[in-house]
N, C-alpha and C. Protein backbone atom coordinates (compact mmCIF):
# COMPACT_ATOMS: atom_id res chain seq x y z
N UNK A 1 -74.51 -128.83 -114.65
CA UNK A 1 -75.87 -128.84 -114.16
C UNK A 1 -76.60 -130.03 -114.79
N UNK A 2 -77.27 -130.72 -114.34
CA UNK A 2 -78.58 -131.92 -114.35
C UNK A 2 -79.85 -131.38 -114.34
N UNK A 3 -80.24 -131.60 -115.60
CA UNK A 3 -81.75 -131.13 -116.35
C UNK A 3 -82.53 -132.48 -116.39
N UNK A 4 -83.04 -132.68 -115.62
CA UNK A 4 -84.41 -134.35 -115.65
C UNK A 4 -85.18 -133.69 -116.83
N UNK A 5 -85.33 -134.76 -117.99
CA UNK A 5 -86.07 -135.02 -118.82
C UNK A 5 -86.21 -136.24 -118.77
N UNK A 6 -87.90 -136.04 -119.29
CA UNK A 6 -89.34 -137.24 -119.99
C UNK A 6 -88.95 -137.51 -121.23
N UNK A 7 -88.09 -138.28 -121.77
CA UNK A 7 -88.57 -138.03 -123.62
C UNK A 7 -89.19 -139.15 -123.99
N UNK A 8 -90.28 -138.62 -124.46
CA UNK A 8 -91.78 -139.21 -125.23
C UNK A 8 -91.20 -139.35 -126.94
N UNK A 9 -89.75 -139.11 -127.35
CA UNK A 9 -90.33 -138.84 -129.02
C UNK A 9 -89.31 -139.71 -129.53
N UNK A 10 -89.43 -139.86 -130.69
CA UNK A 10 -88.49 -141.05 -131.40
C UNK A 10 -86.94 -140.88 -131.46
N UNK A 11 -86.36 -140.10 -130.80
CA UNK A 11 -85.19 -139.55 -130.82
C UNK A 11 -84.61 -139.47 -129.75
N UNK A 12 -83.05 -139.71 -129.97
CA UNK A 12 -82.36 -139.23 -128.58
C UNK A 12 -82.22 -138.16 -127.62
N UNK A 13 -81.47 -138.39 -126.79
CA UNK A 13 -82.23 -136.92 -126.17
C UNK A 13 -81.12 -135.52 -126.82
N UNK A 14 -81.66 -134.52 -126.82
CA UNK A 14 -80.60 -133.48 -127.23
C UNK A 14 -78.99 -133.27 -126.75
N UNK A 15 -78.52 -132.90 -127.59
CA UNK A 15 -76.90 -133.09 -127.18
C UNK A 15 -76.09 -131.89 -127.55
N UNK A 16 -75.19 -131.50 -127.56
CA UNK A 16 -74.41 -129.99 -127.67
C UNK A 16 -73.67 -130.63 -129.23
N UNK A 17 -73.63 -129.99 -130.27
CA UNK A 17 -73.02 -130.39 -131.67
C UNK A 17 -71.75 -129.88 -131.67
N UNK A 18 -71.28 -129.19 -130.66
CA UNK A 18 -69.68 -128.90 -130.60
C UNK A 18 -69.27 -128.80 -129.44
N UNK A 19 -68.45 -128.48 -128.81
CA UNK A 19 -67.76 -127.90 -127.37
C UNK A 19 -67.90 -126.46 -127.33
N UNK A 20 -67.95 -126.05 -128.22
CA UNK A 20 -68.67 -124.39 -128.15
C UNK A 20 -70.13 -124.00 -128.27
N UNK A 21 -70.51 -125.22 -128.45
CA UNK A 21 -72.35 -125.02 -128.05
C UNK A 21 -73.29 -124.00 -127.42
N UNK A 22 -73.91 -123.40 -127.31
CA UNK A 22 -74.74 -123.31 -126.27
C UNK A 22 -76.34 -123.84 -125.96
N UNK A 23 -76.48 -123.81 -127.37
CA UNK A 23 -77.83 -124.63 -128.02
C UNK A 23 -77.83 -126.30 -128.29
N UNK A 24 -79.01 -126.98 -127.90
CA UNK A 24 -79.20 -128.03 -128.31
C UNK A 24 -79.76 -128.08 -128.98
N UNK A 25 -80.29 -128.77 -130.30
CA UNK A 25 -81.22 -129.15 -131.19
C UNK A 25 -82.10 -129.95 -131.34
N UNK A 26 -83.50 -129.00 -131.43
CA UNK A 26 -84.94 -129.74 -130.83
C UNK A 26 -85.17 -130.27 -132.04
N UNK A 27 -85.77 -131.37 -132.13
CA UNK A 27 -86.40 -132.74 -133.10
C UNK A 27 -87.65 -132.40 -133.16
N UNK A 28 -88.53 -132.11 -134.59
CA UNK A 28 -90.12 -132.13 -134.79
C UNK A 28 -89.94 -134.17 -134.71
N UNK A 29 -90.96 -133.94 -133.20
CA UNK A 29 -91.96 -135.15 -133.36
C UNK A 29 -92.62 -135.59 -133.53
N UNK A 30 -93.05 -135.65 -134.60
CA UNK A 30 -94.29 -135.74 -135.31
C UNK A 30 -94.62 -136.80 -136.31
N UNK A 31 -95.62 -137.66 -136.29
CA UNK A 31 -96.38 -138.68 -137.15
C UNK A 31 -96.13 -138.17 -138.76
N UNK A 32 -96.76 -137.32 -138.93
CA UNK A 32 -96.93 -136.73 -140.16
C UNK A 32 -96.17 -135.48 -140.46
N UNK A 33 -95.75 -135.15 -141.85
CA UNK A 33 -95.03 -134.08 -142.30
C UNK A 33 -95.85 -133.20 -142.07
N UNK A 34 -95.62 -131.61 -141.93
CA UNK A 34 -96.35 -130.71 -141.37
C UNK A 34 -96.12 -129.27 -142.43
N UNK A 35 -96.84 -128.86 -143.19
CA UNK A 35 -96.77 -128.01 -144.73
C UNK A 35 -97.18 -126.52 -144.09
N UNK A 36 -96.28 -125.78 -144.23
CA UNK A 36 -95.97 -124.01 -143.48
C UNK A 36 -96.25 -123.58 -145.08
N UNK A 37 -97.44 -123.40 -145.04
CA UNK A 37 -97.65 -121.86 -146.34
C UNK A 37 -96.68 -120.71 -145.80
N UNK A 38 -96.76 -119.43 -146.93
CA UNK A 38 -96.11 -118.46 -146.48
C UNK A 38 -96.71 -117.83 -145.40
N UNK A 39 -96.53 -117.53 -144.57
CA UNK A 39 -97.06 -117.04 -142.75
C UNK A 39 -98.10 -117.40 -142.48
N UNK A 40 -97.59 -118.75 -142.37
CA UNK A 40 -98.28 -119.24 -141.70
C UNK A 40 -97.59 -120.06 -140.11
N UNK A 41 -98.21 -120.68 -139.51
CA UNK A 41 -97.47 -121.30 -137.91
C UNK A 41 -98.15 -122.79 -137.94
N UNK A 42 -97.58 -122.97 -137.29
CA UNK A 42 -97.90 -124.40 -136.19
C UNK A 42 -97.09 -125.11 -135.39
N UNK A 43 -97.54 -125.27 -134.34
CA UNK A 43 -97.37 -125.64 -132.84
C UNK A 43 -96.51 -127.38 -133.28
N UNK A 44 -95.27 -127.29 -132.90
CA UNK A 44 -94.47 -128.66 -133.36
C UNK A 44 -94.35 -128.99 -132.26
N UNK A 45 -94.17 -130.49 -131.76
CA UNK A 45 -93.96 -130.94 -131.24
C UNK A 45 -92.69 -131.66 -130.56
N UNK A 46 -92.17 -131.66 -129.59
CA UNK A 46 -90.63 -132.20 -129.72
C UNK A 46 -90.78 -133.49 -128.52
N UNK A 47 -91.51 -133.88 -127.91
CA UNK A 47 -92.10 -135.00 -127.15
C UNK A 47 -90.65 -135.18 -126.15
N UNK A 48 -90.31 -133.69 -125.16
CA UNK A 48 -89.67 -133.63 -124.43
C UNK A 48 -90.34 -133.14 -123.58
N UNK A 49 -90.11 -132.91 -121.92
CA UNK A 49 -90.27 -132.92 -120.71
C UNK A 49 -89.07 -132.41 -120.11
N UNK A 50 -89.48 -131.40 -119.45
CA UNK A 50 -88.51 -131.10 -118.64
C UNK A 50 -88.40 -130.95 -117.01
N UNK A 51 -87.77 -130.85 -116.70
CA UNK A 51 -87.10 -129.88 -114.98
C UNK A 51 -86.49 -129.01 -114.88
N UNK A 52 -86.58 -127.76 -115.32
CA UNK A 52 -85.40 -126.74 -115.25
C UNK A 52 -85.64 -126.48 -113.48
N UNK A 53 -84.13 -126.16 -113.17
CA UNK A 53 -84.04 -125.84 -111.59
C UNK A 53 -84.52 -124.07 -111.90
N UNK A 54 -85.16 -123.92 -110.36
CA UNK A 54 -85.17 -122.42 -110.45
C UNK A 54 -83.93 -121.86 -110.17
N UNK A 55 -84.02 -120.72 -110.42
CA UNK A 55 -83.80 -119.32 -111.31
C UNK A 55 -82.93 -119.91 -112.71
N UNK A 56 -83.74 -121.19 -113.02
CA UNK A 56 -82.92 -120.88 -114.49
C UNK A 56 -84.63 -120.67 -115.61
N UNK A 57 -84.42 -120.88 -116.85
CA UNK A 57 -85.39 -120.71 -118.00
C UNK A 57 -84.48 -121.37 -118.91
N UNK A 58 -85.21 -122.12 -119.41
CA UNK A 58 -85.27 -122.45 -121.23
C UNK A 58 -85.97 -121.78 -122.36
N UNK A 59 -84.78 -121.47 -122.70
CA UNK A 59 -84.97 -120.77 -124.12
C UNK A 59 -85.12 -121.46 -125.28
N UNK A 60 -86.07 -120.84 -126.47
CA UNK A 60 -86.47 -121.71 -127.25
C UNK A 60 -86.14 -120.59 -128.53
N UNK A 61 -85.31 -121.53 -129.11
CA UNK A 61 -84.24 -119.93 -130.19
C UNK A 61 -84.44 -120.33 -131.71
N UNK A 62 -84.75 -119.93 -132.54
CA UNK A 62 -84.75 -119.99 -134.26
C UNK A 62 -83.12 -120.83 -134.61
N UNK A 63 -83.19 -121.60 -135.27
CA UNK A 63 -82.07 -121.98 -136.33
C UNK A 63 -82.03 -120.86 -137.29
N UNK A 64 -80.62 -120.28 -137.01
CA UNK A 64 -80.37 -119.56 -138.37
C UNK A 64 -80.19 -120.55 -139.64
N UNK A 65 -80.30 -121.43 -139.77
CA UNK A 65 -79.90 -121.59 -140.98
C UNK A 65 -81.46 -121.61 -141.76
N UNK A 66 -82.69 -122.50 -140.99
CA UNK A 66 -83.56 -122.36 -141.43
C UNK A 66 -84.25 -120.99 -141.91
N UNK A 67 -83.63 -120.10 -140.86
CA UNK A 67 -84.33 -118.36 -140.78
C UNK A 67 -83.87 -118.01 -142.34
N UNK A 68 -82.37 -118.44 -142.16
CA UNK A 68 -81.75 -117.33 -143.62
C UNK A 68 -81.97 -118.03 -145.12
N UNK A 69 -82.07 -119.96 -145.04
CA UNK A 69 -82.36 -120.31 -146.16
C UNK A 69 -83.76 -120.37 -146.34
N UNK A 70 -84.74 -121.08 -145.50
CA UNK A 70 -86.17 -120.78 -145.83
C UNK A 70 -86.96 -119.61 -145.25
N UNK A 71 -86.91 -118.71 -144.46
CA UNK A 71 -87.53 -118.00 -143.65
C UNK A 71 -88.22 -118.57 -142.36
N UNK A 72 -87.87 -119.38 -142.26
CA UNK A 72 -88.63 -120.24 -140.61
C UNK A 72 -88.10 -120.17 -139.36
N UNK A 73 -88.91 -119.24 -138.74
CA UNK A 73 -88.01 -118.82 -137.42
C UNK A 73 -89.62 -119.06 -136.45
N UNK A 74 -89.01 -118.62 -135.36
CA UNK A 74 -90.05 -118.90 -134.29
C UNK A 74 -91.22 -117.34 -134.31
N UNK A 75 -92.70 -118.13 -134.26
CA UNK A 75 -93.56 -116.90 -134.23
C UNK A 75 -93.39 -115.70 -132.64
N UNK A 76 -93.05 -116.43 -132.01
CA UNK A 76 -93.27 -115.33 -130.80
C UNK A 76 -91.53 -115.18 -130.27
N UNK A 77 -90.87 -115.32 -131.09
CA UNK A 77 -89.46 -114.75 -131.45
C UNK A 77 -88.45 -115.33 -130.79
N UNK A 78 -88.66 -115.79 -129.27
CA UNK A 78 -87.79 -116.48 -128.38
C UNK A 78 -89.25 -117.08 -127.42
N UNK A 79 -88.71 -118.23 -126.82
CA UNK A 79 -89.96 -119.30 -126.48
C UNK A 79 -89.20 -119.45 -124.67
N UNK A 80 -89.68 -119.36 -123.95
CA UNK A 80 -89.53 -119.09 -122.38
C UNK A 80 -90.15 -120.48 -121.77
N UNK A 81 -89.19 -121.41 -121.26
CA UNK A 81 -89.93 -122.28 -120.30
C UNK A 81 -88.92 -122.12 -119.04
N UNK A 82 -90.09 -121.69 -118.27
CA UNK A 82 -90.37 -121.41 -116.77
C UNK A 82 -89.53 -122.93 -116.23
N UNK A 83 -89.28 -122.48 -115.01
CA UNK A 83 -88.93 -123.38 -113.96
C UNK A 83 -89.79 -124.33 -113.44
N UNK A 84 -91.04 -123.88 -113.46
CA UNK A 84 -92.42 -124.69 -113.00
C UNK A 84 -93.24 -125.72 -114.09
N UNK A 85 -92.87 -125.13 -115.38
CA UNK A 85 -93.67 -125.97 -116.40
C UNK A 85 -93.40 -127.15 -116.54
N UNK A 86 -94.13 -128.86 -116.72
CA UNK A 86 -93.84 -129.83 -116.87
C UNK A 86 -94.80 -130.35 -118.05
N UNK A 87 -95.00 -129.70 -118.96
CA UNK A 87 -95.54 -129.94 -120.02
C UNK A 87 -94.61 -130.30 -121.15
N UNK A 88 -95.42 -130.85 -122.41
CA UNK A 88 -93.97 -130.78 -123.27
C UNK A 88 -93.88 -129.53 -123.98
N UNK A 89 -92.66 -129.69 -124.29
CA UNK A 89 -92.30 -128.78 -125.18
C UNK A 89 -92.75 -128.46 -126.57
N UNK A 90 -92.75 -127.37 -127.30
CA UNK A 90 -93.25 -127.12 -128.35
C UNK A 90 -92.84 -125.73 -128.99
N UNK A 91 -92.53 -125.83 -130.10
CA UNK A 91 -91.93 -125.33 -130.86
C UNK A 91 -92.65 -124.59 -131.81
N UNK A 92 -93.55 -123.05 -132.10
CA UNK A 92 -94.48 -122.43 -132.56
C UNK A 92 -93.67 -121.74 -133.68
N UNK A 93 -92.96 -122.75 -134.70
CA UNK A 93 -92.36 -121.89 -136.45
C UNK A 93 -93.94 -121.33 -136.95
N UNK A 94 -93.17 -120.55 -137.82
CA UNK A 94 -93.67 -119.58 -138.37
C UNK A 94 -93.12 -119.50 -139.92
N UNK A 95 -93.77 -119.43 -141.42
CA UNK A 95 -93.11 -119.62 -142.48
C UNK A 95 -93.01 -118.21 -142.83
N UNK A 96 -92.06 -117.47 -142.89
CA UNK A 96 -91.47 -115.96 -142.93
C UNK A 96 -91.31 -115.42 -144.53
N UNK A 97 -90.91 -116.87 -145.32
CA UNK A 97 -90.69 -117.14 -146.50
C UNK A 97 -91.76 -116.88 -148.15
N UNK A 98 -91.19 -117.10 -148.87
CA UNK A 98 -92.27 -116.86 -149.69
C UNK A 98 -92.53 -118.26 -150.60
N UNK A 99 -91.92 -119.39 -149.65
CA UNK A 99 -92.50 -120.68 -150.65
C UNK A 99 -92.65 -121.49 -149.31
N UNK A 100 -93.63 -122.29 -149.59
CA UNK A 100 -94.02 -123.75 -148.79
C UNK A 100 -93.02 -124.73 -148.38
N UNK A 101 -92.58 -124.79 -147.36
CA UNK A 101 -91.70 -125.07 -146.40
C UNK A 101 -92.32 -126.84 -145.36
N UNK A 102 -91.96 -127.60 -145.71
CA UNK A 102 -92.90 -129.19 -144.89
C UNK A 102 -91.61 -129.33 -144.00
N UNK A 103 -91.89 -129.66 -142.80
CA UNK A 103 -90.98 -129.79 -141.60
C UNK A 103 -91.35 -131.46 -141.69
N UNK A 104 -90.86 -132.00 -141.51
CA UNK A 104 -90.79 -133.81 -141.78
C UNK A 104 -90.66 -134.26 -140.12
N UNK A 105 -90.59 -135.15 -139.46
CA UNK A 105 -89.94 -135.88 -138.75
C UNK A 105 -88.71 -136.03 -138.82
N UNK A 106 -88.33 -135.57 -137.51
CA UNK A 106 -87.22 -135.56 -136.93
C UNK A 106 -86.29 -134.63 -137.46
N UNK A 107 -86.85 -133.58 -138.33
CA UNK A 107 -86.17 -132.29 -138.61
C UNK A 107 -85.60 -131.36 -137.40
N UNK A 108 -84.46 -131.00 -136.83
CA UNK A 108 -84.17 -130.24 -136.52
C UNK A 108 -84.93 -128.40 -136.60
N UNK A 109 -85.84 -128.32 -135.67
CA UNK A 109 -86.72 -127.27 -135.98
C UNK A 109 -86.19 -125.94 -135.22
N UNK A 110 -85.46 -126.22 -134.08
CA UNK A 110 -85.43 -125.05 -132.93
C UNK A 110 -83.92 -125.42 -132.12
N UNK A 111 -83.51 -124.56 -131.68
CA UNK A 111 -82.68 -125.19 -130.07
C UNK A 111 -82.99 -124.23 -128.68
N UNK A 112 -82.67 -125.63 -128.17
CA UNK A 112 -83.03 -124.55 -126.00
C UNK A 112 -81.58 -124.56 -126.00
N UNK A 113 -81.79 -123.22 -125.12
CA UNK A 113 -80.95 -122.85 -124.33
C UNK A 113 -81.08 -122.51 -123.00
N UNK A 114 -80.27 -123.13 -121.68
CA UNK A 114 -81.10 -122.91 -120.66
C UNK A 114 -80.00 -121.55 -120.04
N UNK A 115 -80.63 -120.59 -119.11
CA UNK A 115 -80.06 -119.24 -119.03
C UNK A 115 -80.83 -119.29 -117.31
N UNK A 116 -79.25 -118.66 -116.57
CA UNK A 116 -79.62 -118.04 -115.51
C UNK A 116 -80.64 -117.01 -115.63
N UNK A 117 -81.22 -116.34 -114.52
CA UNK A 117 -81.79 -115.27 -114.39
C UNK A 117 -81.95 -115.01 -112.73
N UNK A 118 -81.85 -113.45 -113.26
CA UNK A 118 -82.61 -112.83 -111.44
C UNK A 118 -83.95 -112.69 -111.69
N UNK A 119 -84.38 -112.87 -110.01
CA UNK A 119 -85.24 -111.79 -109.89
C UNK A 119 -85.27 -110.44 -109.28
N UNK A 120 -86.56 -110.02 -109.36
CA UNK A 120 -85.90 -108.51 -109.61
C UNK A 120 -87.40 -108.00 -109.05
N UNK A 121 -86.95 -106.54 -108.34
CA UNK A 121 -88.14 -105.93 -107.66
C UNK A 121 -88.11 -105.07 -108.14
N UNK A 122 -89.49 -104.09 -108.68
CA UNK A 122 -89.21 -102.93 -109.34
C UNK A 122 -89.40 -101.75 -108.19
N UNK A 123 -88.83 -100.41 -108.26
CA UNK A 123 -89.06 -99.35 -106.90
C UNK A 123 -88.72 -98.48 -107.83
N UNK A 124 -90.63 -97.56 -107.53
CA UNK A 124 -91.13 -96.63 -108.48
C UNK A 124 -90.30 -95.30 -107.85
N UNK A 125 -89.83 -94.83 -109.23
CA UNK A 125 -88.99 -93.25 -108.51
C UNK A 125 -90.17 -92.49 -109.58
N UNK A 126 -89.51 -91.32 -108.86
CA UNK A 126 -90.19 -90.30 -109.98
C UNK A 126 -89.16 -89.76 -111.06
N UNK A 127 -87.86 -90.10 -111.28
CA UNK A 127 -87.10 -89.71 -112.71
C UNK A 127 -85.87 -91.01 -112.41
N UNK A 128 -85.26 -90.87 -113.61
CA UNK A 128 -83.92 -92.06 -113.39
C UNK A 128 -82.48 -91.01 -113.42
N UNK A 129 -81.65 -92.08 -113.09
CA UNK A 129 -80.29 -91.39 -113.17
C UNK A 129 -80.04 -90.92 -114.60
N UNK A 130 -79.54 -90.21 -114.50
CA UNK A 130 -79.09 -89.24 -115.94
C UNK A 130 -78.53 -90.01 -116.88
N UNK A 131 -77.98 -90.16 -117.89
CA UNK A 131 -76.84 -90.50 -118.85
C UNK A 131 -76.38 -90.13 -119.98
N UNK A 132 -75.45 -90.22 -120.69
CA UNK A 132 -75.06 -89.38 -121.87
C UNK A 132 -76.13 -89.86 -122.90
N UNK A 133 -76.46 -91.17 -123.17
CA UNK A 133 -77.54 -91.27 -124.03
C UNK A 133 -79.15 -90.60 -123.84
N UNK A 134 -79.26 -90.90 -122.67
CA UNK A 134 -80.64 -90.20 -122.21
C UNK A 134 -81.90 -91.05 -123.24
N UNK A 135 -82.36 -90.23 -124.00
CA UNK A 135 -83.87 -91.02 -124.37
C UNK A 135 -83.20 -91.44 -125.86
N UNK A 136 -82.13 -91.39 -126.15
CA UNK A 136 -81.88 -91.42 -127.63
C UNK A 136 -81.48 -93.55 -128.20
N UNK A 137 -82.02 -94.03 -128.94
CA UNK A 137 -82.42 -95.28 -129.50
C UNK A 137 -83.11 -95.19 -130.65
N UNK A 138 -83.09 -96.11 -131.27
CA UNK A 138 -83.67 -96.55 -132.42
C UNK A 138 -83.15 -95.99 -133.56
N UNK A 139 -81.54 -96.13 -133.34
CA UNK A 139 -80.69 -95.53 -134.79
C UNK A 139 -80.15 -94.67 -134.33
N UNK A 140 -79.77 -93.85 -132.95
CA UNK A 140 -79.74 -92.78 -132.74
C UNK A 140 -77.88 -92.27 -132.97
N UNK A 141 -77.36 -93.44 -132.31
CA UNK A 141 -75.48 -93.77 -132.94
C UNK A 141 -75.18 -94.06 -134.22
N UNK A 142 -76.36 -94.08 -135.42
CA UNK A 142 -75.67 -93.96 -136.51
C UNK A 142 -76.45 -95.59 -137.33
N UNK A 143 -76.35 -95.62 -137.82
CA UNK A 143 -76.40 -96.87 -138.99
C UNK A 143 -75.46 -97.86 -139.63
């Protein structure tokens, strides 16, 4: 598949870091270093543009490595760009951590992932099909 991107930022454009990829790795584009107290956010910049074809979405996913060594993952948990959006992209970390965390230029902050999807019609019943689980979640198979 062929994704048209704008890139506005000092960097190449994103690329797959293995053959088992699924994520690319988004670049803070940014002038100035950018200082994450403990929970705190801000809106990063990656001075990309996109085209996703419809029925796909870009996903906008946390680096584990940042999550597990500093606590910096994304505030609104997974980041959704629509088929229609032609804005840039942006990347909303969040410092999860308990020490001050500066995202620099050209840090590796996030990766997209772009993902099929349906759509989908909802048709109101009045009960659902049965199943062995039924209402049971939230720990309910054990720990």
């Amino acid at each position: 598949m062929i994704i048209k991107v704008v890139n506005k930022s000092f960097f190449n454009l994103p690329a797959f870091k293995t053959s088992g990829s699924s994520g690319l790795d988004l670049y803070a584009n940014i002038d100035k270093s950018i200082v994450l107290k403990p929970l705190s956010r801000a809106l990063i910049p990656t001075g990309l543009y996109v085209a996703i074809p419809e029925g796909y979405e870009g996903q906008i996913r946390a680096r584990s490595g940042l999550a597990l060594r500093h606590g910096i993952t994304l505030a609104n948990g997974v980041g959704t760009i629509d088929s229609d959006y032609r804005g840039e992209i942006g990347v909303i970390l969040i410092n999860l951590g308990e020490e001050e965390y500066t995202v620099n230029r050209g840090d590796r902050i996030a990766q997209l992932v772009i993902a099929k999807y349906e759509k989908i019609e909802f048709k109101e019943v009045k009960r659902l099909d049965r199943t062995e689980r039924e209402e049971g979640g939230f720990g309910h198979t054990g720990y």
